[in-house]
Protein backbone atom coordinates (compact mmCIF):
# COMPACT_ATOMS: atom_id res chain seq x y z
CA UNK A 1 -6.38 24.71 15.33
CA UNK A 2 -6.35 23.33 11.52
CA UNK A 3 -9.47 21.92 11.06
CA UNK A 4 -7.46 19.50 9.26
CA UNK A 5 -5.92 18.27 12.63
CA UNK A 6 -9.13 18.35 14.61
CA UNK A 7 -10.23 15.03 15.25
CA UNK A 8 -7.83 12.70 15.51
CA UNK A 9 -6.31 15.61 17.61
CA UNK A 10 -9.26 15.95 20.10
CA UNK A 11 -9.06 12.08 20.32
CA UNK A 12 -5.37 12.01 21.28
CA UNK A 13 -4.86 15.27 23.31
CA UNK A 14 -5.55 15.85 27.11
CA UNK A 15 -6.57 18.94 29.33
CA UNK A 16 -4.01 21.25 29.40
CA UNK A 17 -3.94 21.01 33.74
CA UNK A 18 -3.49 17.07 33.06
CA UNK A 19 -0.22 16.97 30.07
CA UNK A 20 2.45 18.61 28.50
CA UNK A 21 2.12 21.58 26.12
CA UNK A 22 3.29 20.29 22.55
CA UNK A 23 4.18 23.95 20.50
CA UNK A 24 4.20 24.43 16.81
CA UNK A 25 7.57 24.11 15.51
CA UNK A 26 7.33 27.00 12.90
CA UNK A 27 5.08 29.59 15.32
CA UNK A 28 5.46 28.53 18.56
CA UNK A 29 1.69 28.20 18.84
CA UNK A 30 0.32 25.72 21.27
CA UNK A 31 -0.85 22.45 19.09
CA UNK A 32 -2.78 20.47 21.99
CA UNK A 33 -1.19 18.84 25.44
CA UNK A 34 0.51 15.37 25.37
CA UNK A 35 0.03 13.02 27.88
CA UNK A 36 2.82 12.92 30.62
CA UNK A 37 2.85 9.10 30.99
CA UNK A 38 5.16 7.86 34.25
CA UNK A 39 6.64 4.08 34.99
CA UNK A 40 3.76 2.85 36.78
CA UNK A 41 1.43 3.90 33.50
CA UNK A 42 4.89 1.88 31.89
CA UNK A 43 4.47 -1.21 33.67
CA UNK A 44 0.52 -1.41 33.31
CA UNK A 45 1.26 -1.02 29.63
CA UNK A 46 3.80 -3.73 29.34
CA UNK A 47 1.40 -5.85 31.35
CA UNK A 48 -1.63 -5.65 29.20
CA UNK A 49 0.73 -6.46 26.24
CA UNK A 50 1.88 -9.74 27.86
CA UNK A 51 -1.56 -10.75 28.61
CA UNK A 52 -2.39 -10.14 24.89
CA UNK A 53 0.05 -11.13 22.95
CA UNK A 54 -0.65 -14.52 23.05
CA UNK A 55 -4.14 -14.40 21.20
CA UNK A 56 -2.74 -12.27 18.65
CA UNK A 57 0.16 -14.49 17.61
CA UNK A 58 -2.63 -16.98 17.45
CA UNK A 59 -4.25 -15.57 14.82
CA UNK A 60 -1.00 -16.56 12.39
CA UNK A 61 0.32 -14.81 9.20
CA UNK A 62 -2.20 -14.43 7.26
CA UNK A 63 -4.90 -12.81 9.94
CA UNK A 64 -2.25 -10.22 11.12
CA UNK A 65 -1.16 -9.88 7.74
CA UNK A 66 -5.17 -8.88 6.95
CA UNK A 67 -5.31 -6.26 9.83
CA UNK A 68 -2.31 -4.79 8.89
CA UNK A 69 -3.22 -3.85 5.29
CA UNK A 70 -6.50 -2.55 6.66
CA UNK A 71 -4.51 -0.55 8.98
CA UNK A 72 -2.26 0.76 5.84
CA UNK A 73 -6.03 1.86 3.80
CA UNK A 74 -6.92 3.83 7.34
CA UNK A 75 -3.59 5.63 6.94
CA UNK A 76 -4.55 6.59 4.00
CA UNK A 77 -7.89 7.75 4.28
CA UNK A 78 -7.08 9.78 7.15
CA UNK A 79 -3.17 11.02 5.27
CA UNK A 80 -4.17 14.45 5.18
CA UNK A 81 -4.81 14.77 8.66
CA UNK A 82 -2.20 13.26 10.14
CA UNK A 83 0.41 15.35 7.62
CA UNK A 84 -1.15 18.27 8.78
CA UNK A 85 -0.59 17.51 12.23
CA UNK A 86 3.02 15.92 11.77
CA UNK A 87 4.07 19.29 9.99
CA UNK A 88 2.79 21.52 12.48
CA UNK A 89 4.63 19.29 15.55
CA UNK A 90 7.65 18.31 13.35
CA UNK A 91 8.47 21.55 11.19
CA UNK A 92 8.49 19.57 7.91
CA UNK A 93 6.40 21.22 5.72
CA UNK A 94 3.43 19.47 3.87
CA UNK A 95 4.72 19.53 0.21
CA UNK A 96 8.38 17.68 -1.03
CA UNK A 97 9.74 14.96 0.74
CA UNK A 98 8.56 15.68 3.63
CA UNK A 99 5.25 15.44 5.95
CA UNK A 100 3.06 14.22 3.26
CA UNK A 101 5.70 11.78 1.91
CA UNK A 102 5.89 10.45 5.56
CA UNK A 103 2.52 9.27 5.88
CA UNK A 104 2.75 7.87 2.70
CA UNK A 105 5.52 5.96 3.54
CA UNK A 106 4.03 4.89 6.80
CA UNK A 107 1.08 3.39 4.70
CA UNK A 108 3.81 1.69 2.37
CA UNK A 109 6.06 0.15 4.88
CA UNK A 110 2.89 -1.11 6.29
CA UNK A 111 1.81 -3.37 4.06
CA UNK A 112 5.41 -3.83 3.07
CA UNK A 113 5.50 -5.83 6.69
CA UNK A 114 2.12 -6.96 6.09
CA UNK A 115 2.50 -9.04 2.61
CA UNK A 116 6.54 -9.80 2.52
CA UNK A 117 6.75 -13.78 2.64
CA UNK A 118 9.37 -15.30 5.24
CA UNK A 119 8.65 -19.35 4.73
CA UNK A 120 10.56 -21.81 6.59
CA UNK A 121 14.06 -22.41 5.56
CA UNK A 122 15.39 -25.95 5.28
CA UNK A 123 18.74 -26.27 6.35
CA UNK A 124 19.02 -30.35 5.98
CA UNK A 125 16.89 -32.70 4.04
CA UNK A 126 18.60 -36.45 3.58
CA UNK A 127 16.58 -39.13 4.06
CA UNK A 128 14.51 -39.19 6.82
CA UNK A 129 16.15 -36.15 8.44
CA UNK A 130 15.32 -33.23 7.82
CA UNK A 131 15.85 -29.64 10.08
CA UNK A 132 13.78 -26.72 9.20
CA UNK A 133 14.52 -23.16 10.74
CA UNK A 134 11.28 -20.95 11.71
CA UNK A 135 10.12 -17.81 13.55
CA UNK A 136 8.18 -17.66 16.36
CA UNK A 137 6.91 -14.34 18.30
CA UNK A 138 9.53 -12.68 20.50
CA UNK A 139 6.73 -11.46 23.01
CA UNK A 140 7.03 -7.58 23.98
CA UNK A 141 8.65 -5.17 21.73
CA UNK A 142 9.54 -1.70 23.30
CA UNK A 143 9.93 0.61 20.81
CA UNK A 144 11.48 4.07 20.99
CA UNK A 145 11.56 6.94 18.79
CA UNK A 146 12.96 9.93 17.24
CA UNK A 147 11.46 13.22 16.61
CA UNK A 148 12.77 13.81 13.24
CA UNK A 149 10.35 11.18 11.46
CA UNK A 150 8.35 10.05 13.86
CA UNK A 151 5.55 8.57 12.34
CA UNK A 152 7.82 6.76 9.60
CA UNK A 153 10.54 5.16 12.06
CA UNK A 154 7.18 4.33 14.64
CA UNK A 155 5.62 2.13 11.82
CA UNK A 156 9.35 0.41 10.74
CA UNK A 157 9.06 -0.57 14.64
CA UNK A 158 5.53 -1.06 15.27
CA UNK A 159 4.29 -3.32 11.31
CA UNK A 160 7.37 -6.01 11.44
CA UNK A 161 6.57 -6.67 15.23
CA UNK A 162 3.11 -6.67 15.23
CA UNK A 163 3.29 -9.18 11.60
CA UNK A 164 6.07 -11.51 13.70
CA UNK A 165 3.04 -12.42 16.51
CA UNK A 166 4.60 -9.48 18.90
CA UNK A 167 2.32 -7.05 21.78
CA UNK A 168 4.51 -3.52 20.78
CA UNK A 169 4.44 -0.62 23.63
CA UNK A 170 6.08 2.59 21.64
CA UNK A 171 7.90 5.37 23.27
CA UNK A 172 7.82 8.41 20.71
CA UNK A 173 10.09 11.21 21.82
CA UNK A 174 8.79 13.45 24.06
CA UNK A 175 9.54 16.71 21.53
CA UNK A 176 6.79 14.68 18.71
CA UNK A 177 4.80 12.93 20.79
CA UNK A 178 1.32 14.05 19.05
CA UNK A 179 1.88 12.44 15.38
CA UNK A 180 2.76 9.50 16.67
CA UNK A 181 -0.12 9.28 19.11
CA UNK A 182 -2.79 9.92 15.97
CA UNK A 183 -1.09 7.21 14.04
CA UNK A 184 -1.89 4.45 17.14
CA UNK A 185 -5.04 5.68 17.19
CA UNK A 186 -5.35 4.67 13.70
CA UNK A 187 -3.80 1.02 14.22
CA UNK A 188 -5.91 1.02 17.74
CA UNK A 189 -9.27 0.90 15.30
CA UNK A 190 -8.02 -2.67 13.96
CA UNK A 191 -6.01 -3.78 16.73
CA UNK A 192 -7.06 -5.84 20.16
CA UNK A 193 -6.56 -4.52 22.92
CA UNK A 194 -3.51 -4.54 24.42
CA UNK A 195 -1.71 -5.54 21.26
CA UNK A 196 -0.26 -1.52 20.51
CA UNK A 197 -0.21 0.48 23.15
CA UNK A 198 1.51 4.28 23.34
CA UNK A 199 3.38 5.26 26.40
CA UNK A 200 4.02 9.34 25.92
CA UNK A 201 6.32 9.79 28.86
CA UNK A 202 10.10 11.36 29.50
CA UNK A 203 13.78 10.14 29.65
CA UNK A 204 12.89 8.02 32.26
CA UNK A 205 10.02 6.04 30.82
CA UNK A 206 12.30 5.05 27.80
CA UNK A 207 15.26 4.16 30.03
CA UNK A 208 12.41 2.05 32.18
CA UNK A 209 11.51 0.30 28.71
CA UNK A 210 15.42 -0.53 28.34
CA UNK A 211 15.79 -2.36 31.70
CA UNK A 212 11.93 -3.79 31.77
CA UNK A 213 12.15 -7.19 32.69
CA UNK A 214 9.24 -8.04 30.93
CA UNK A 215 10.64 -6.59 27.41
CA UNK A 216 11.75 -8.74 25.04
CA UNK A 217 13.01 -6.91 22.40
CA UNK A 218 14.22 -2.85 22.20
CA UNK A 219 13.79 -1.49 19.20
CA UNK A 220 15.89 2.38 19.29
CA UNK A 221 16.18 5.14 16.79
CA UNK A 222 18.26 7.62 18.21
CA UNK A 223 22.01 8.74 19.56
CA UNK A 224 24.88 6.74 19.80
CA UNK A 225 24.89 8.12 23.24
CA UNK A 226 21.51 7.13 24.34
CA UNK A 227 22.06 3.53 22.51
CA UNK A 228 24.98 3.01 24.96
CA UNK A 229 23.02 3.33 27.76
CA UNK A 230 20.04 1.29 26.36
CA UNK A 231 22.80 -1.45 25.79
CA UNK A 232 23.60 -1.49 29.74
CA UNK A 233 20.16 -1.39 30.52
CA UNK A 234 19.29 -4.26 28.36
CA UNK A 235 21.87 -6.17 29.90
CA UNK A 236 19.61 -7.20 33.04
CA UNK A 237 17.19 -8.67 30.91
CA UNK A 238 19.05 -9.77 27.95
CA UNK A 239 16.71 -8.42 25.62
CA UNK A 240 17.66 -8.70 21.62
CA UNK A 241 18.06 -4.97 20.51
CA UNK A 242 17.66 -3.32 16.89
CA UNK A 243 19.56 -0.17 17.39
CA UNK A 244 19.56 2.63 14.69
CA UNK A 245 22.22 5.15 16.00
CA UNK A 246 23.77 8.48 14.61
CA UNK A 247 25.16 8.88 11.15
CA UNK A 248 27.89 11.56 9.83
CA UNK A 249 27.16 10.25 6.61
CA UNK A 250 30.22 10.95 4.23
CA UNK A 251 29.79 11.14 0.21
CA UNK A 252 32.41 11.07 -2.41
CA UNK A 253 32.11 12.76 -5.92
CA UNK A 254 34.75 11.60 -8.09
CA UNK A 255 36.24 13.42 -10.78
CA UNK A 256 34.38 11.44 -13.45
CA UNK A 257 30.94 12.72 -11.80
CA UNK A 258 28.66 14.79 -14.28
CA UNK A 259 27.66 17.59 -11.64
CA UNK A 260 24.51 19.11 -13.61
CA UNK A 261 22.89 15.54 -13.62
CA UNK A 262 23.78 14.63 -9.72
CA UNK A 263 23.31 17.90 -8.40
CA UNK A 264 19.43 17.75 -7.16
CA UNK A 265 20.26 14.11 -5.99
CA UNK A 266 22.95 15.82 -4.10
CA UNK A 267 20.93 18.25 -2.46
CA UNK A 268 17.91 16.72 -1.21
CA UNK A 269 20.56 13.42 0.38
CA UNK A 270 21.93 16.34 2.29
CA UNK A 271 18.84 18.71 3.31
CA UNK A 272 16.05 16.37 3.18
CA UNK A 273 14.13 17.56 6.45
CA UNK A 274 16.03 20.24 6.70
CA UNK A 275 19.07 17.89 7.25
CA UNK A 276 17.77 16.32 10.08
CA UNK A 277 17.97 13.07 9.18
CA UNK A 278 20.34 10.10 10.11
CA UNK A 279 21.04 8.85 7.26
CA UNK A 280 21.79 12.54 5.55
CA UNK A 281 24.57 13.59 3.85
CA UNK A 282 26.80 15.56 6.21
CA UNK A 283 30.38 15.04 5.01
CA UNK A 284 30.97 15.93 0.76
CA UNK A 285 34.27 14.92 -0.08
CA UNK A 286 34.92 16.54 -3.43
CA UNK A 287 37.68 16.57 -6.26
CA UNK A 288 39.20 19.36 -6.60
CA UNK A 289 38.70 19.14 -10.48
CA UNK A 290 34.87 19.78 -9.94
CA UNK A 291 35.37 21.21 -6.18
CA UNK A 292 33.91 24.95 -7.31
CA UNK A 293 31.39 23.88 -9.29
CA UNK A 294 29.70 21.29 -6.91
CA UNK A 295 30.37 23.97 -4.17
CA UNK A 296 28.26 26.73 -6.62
CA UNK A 297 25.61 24.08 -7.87
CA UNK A 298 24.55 23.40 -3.82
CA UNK A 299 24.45 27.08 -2.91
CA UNK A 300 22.61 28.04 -5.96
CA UNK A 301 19.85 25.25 -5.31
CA UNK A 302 20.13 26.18 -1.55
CA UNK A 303 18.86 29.50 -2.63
CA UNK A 304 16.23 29.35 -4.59
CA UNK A 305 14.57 25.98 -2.28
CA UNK A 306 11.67 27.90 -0.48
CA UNK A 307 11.79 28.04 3.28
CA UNK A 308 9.10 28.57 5.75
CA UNK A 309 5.66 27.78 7.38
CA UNK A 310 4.66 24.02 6.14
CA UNK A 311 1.65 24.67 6.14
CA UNK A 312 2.07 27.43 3.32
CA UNK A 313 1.73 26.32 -0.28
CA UNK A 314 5.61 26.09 -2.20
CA UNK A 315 7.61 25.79 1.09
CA UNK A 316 10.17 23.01 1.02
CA UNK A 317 12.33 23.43 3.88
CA UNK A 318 10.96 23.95 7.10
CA UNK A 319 12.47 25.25 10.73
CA UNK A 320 14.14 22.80 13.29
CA UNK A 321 12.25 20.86 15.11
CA UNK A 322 14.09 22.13 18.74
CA UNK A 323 15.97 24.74 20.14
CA UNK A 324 18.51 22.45 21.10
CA UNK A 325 19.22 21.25 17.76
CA UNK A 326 19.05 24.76 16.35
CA UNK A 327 21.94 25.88 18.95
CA UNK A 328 23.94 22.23 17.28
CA UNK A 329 23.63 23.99 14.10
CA UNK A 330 24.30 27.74 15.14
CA UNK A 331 27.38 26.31 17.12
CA UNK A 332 28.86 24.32 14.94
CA UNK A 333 28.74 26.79 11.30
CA UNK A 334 30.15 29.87 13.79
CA UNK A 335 32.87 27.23 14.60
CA UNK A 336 33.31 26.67 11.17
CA UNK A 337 33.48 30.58 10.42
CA UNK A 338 35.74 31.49 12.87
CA UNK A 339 38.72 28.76 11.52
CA UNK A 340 38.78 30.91 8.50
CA UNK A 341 36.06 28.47 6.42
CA UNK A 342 34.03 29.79 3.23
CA UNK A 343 30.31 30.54 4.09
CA UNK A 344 29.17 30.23 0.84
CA UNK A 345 25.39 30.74 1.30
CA UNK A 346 22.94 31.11 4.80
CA UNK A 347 24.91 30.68 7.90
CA UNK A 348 22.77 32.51 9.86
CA UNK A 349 19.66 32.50 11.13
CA UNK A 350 16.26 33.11 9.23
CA UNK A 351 14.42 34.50 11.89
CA UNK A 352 12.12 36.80 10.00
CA UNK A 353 10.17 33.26 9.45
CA UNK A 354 10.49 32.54 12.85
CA UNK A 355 11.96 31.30 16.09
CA UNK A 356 13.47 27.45 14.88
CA UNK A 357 14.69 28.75 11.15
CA UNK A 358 18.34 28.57 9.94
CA UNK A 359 19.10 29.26 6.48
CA UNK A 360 20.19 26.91 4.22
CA UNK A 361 24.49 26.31 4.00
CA UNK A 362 27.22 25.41 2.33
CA UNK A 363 30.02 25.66 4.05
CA UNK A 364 33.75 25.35 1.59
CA UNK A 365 37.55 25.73 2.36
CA UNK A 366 36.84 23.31 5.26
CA UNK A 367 39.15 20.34 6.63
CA UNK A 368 38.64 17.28 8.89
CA UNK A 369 38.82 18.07 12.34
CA UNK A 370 36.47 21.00 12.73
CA UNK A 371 33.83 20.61 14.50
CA UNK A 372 31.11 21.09 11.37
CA UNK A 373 33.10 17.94 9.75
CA UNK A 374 33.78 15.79 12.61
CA UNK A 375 30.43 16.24 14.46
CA UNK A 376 26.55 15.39 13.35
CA UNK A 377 25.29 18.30 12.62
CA UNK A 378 21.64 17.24 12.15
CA UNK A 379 20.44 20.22 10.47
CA UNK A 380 20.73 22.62 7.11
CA UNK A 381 24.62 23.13 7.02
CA UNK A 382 26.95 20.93 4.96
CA UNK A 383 30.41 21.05 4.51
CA UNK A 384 32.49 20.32 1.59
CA UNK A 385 36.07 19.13 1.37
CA UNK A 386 38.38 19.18 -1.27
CA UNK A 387 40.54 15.98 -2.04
CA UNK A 388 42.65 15.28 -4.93
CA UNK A 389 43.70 11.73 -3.81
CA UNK A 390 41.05 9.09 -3.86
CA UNK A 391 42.61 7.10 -1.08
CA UNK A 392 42.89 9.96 0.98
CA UNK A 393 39.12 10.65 0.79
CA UNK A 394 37.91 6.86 1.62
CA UNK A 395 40.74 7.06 4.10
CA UNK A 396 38.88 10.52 5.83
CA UNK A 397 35.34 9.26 4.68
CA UNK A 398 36.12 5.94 6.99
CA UNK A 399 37.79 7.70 9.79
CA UNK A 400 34.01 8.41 11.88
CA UNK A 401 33.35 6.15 14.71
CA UNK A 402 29.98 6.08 12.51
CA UNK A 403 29.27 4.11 9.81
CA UNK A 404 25.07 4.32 9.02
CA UNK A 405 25.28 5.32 5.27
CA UNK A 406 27.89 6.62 2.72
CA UNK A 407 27.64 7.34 -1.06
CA UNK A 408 29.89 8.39 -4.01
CA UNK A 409 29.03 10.13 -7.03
CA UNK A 410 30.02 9.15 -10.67
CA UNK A 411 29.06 8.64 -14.02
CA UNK A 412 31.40 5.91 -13.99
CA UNK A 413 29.72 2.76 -12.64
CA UNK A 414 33.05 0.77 -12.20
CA UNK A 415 34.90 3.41 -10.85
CA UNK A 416 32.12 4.27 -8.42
CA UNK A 417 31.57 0.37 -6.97
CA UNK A 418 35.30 0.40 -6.45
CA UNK A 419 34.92 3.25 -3.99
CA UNK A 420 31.88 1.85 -2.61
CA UNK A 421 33.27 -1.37 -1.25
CA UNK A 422 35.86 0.20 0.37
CA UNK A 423 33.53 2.35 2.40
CA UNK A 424 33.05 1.90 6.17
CA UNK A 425 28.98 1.57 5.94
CA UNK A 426 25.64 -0.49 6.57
CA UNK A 427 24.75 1.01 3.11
CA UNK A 428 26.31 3.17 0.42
CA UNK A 429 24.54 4.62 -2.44
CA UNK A 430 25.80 5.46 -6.07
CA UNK A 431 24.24 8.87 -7.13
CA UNK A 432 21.80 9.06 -4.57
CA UNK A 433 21.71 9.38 -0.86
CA UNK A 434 19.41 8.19 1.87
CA UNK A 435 17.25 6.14 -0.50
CA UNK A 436 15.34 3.82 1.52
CA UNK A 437 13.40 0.90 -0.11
CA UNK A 438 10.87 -1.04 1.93
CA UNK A 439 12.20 -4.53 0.69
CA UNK A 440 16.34 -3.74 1.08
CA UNK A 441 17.48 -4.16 4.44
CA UNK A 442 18.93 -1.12 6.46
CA UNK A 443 21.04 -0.58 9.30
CA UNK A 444 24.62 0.59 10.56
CA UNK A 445 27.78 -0.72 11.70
CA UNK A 446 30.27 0.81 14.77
CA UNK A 447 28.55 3.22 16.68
CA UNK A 448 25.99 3.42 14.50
CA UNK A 449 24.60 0.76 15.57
CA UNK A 450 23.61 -2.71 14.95
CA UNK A 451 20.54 -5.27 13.51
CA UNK A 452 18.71 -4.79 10.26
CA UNK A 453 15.22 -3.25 9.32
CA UNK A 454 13.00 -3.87 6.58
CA UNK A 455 12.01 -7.04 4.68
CA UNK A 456 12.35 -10.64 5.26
CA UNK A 457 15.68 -9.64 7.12
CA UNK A 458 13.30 -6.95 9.36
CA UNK A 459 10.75 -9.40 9.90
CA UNK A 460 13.55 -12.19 11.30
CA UNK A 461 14.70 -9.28 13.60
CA UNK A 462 11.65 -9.53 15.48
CA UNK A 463 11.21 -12.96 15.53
CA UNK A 464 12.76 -15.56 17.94
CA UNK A 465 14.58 -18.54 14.97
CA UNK A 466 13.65 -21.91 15.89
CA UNK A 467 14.86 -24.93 14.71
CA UNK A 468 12.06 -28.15 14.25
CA UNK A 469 14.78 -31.38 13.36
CA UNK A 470 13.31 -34.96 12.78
């Protein structure tokens, strides 16, 4: 064990006869043992929040508002830590945008929710009448999470909630169940209790906190497939969902695009964690003016980015997080291969650095309809398509079920918000990709789901509106 890990670790962890093992993603090594929360430990949990929710929406704004910003300075003081831990569980290594930019960003989105202002908003005011429209506390927020940032996408669920008045029981997933545990340990030290509790269970405690009648709000990072069913769950109760569903994020570089200046941008909006993000780039549409050299400029930088162990110095790129997503990846670039498609770097396994690795690829001389273009990948393997009619390529870019993010790239800023409108997406980006900003709201449309995060617009998400008229 990293002595880096140890504390919060021994704090969170439980005998391995009594939990689950939790292995490293890069070695295999055994991290610590996770708590195998069932239902019953579910319903106690919900419970406790419902008796103290109350008192903490009591203490109004600006009380919660203080605990939370003392909750973002213990993130911080303990950032090392819980990085070290989150790389070892996740795969992402310490250094780029990855496990030490999480924390960071869990200490930023924090008192993001903690200091945003939502006042009340008049609607009428003639004469003596006048209607005002507030937010009240919803009650009990379940949230559930991914394993891919599970710290970050805990804290967008757990700050607005707990800022709104709101008890929060949180589901991570059961592959990353550790760094999530550490960072409610660290809102636990501010907290009452009863306000945040942790619930480290299976499949069936998160489909329990779908259909809990005591739940008033689901808040679900995750698959389309899995939203479904959280949808039909939630139908019993009628609780308000934020869902944040699958992406096959498509980008579009025009021909006006200057590739040398885009071309980091490029990369890291598709292989940020290893591509195992939502909101990653996994479609490139690309004119066949600049197709080569966009196609050389990604393998080249795939090549030289460092792969391996996150805990060693340099590395950049780190394994996937589960063998099931690694056998996604494997499947879907041998696919690709076998139509007669261009592996133009990696396609293959890097397993010299271990069990979870897949190189780095670029995948060209693709169309829509294989597999690699018409699934989520979720991992290190993008393909790009040529185009030479704009239309064509918003008309392929739009044709996913999905619609989470989209971006085009162009040193042409009228030319590139032309595209943008047209595209089928909760957000598209010009010359970046996956850009999240703490105060801009975020979500998807079609199956990628629906309701907004972040900001005033996050904050009324978790909040029941109520209108006072006179």
């Amino acid at each position: 064990m990293s002595e880096a890990t140890g504390a919060l670790l021994d704090l969170i962890t439980v005998p391995p006869d009594a939990g689950r093992a939790i292995p490293d993603a890069a070695t295999g090594e055994t991290i610590g043992y996770a708590p195998e929360h069932t239902v019953a430990d579910l319903d106690a949990a919900i419970e406790a929040s419902r008796k103290a929710q109350a008192a903490w929406a009591r203490r109004g704004h600006a009380g919660r508002s203080r605990i939370l910003n003392e909750i973002a300075d213990d993130i911080e003081a303990h950032s090392e830590e819980l990085a070290v831990l989150l790389s070892r569980e996740q795969g992402k290594p310490l250094e780029g945008p990855n496990a030490r930019f999480e924390v960071g960003a869990c200490a930023v989105w924090t008192r993001n929710a903690a200091d945003t202002v939502l006042e009340p908003e008049v609607l009428v005011e003639a004469g003596d009448s006048r209607a005002e429209l507030r937010y009240a506390p919803l009650g009990v927020v379940g949230a559930i999470g991914p394993w891919n940032w599970p710290m970050m996408i805990a804290v967008w669920q757990i700050a607005p909630s707990l800022r709104m008045g709101n008890a929060v029981v949180v589901k991570p997933s059961e592959y990353t169940p550790l760094s999530v545990l550490a960072l409610v340990e660290v809102f636990n030290r501010h907290l009452p209790q009863g306000v945040l509790t942790a619930v480290s269970g299976d499949r069936e405690v998160g489909a329990a906190i779908a259909a809990h009648p005591d739940v008033d709000k689901i808040m679900f990072t995750g698959s389309t497939t899995t939203g479904r069913r959280i949808v039909e769950s939630s139908a019993h109760n009628l609780a308000r969902l934020t869902l944040e569903l699958g992406g096959n994020d498509a980008g579009i570089v025009l021909p006006s695009a200057d590739v040398e200046s885009i071309a980091e941008n490029l990369f890291w909006g598709i292989f940020i964690n290893t591509g195992q993000t939502c909101a990653a780039l996994k479609r490139l549409y690309v004119h066949d003016s600049l197709y080569e050299q966009v196609v050389d400029a990604l393998a080249g930088m795939a090549g030289r980015m460092p792969m391996g162990n996150g805990l060693e110095p340099g590395n950049v790129l780190g394994p996937l997080q589960n063998r099931k997503q690694f056998d996604i990846v494997s499947r879907l670039v041998d696919d690709a291969r076998r139509r007669g498609a261009r592996i133009v770097t990696g396609g293959e396994p890097a397993t010299e650095l271990g069990p979870l690795f897949y190189r780095p690829t670029v995948v060209a001389d693709i169309l829509d309809g294989a597999s690699l273009v018409d699934e989520e990948q979720f991992g290190p393997a993008i393909p790009v398509i040529r185009y030479t009619d704009v239309d064509d390529a918003i008309a392929r870019a739009n044709a996913s079920e999905q619609g989470l993010g989209a971006s085009v790239w162009s040193d042409d800023p009228d030319a590139a918000l032309a595209v943008a409108e047209r595209l089928e997406a909760g957000t598209v980006w010009i010359n970046q990709h996956g850009a999240l900003n703490p105060l801009v709201p975020f979500g998807g449309i079609k199956s990628s789901g629906y309701g907004m995060e972040f900001g005033a617009h996050g904050l009324k998400a978790v909040a029941a509106p109520k209108v006072i008229a006179r």
